[in-house]
N, C-alpha and C. Protein backbone atom coordinates (compact mmCIF):
# COMPACT_ATOMS: atom_id res chain seq x y z
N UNK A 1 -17.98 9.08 9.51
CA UNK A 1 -16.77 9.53 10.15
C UNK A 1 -15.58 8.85 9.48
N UNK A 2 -14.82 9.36 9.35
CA UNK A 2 -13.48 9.31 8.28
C UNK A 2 -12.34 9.83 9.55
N UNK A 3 -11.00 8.63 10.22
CA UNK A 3 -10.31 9.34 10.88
C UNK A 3 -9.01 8.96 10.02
N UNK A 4 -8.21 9.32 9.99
CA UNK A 4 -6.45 8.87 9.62
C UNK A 4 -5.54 9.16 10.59
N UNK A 5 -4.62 8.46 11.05
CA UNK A 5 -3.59 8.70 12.30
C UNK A 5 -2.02 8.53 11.26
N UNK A 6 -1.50 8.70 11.51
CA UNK A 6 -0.24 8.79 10.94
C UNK A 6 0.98 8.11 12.37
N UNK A 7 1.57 6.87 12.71
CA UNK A 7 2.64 6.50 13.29
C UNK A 7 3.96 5.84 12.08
N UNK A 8 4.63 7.00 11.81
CA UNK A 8 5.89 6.56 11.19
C UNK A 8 5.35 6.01 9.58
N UNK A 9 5.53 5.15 9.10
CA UNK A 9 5.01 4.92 7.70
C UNK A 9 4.28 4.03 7.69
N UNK A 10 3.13 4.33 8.66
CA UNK A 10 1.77 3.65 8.91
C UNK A 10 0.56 4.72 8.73
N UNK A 11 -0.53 3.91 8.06
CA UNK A 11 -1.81 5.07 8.48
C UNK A 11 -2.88 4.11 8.53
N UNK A 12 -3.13 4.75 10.17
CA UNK A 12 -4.62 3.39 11.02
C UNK A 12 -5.86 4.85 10.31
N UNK A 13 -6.42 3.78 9.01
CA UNK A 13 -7.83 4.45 9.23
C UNK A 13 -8.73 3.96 10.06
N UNK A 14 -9.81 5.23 10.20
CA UNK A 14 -11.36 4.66 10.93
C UNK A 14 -12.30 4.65 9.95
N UNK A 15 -13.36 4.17 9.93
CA UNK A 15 -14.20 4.93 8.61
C UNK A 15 -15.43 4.09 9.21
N UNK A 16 -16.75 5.01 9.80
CA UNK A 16 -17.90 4.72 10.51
C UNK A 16 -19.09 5.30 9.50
N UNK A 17 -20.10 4.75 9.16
CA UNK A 17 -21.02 5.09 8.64
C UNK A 17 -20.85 5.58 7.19
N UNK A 18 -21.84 6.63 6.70
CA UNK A 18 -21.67 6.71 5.48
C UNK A 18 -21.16 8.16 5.21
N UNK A 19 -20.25 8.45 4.16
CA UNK A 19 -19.62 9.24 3.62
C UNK A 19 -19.98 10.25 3.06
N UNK A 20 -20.68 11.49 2.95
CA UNK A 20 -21.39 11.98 1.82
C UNK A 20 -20.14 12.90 1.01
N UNK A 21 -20.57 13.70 0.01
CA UNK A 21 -19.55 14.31 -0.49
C UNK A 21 -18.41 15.59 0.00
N UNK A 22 -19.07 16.27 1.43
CA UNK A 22 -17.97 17.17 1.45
C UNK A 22 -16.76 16.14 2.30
N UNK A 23 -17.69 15.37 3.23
CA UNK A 23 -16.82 14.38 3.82
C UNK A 23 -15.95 13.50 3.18
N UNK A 24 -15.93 13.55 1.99
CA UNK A 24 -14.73 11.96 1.22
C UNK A 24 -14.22 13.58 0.59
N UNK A 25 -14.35 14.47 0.46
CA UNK A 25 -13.02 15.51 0.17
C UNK A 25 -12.84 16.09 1.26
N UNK A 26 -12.66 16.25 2.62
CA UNK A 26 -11.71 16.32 3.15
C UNK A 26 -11.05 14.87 3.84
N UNK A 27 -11.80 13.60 3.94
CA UNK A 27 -11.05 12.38 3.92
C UNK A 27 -9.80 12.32 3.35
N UNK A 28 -9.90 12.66 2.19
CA UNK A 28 -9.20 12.55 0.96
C UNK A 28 -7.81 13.68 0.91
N UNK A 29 -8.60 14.65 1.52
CA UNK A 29 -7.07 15.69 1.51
C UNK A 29 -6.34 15.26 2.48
N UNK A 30 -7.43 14.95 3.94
CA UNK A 30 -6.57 13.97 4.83
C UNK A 30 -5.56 12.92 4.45
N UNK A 31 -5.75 12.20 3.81
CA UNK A 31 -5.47 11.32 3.35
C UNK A 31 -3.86 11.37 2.28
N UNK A 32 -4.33 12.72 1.60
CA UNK A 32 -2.94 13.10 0.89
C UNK A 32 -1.49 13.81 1.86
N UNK A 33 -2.27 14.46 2.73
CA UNK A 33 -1.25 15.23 3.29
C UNK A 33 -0.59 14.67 4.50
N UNK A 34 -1.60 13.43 4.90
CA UNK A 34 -0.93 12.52 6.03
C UNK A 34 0.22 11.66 5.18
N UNK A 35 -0.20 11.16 4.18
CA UNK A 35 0.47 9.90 3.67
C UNK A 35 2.11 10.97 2.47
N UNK A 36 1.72 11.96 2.75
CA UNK A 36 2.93 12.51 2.36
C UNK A 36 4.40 12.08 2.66
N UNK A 37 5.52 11.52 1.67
CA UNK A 37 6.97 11.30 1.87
C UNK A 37 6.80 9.78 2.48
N UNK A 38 5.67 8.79 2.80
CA UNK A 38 5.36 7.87 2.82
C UNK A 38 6.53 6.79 1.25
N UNK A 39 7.22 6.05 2.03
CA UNK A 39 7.62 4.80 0.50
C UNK A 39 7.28 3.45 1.19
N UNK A 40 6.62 2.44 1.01
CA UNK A 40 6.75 1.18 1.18
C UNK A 40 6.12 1.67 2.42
N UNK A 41 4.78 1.97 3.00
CA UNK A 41 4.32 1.95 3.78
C UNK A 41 2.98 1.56 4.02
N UNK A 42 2.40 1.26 4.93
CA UNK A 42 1.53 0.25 5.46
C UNK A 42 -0.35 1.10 5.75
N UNK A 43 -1.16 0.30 5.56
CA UNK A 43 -2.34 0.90 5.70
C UNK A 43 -3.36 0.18 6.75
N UNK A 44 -3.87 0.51 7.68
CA UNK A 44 -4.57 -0.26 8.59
C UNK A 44 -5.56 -0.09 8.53
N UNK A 45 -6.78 -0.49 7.98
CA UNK A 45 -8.10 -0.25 7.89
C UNK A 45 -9.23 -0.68 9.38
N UNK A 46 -9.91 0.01 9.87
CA UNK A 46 -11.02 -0.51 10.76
C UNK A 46 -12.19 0.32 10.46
N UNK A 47 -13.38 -0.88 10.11
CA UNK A 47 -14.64 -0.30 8.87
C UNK A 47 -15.37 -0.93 9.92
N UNK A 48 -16.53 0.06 10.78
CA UNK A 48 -17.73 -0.45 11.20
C UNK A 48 -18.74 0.50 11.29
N UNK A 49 -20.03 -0.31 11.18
CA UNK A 49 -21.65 -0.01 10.44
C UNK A 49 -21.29 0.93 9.16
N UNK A 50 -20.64 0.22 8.41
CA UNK A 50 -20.05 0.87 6.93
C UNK A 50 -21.70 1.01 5.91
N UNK A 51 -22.11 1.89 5.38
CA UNK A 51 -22.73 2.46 4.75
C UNK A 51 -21.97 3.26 3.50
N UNK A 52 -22.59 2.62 1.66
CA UNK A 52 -22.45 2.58 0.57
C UNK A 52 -22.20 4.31 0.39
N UNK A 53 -20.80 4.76 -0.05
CA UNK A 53 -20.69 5.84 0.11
C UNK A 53 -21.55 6.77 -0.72
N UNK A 54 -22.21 8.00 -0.62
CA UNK A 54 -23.03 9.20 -1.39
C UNK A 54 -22.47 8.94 -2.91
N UNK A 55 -23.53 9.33 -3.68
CA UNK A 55 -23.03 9.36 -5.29
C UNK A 55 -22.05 10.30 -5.40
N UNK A 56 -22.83 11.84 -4.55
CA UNK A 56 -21.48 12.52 -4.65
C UNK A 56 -19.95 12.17 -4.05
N UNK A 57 -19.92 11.67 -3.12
CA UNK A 57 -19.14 10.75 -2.39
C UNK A 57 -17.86 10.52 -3.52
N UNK A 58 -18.59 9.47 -3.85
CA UNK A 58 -18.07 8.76 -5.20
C UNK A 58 -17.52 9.44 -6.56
N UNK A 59 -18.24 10.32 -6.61
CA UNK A 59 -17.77 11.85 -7.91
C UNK A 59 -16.51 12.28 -7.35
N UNK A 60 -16.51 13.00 -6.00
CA UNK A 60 -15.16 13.57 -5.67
C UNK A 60 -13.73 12.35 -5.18
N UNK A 61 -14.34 11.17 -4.61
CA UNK A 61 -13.03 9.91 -5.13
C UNK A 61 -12.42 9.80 -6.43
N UNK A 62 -12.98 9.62 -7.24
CA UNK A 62 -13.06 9.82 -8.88
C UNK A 62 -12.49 10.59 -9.34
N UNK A 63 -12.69 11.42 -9.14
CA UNK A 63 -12.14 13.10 -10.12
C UNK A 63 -10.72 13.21 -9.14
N UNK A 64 -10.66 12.45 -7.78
CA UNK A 64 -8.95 12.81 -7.23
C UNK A 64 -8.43 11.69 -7.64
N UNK A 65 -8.93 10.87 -8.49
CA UNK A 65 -7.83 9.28 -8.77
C UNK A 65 -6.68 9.38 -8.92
N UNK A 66 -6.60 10.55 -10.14
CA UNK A 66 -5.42 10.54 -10.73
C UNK A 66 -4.40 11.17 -9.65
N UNK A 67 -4.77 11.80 -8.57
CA UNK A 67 -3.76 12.41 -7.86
C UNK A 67 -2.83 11.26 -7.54
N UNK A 68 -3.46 10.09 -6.65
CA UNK A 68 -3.11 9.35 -5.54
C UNK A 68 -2.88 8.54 -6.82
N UNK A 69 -2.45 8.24 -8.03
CA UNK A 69 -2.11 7.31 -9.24
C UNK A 69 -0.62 7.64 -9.82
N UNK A 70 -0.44 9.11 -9.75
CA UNK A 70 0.96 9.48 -10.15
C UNK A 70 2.10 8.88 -9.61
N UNK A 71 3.32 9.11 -10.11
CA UNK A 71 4.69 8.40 -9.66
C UNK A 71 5.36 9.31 -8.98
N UNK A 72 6.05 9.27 -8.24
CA UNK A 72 6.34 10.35 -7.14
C UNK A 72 7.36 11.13 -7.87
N UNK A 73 7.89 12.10 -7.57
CA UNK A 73 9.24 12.95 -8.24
C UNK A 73 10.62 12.07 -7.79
N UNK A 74 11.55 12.20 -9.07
CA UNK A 74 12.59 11.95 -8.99
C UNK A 74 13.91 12.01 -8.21
């Protein structure tokens, strides 16, 4: 389970168990479209019975790096 909350330029994740691959791409889109217009903002992590995410898991983190790596527009 993968949750993201969005309060102001905060994001409280959840992240329970293990991840497989369709789950860390929509984490992940979660993840883009919450943290959208975000500058200098804050991340709250809470990780329990965390389990080593799926290989595929790990393929679709990977292949979105470069998204969440770019410099924002001018």
């Amino acid at each position: 389970m993968f949750q993201i909350t969005r309060t102001g330029n905060r994001l409280d994740i959840d992240l329970q168990g293990k991840l497989d691959r369709e789950q860390m791409a929509a984490a992940l889109e979660e993840f883009e479209i919450k943290s959208a217009g975000i500058e200098h903002g804050v991340m709250r992590y809470r990780i329990t019975g965390f389990r080593f995410p799926s290989l595929g898991a790990i393929a679709i983190e990977l292949s979105r790096l470069p998204l969440f790596s770019r410099d924002p527009p001018l």
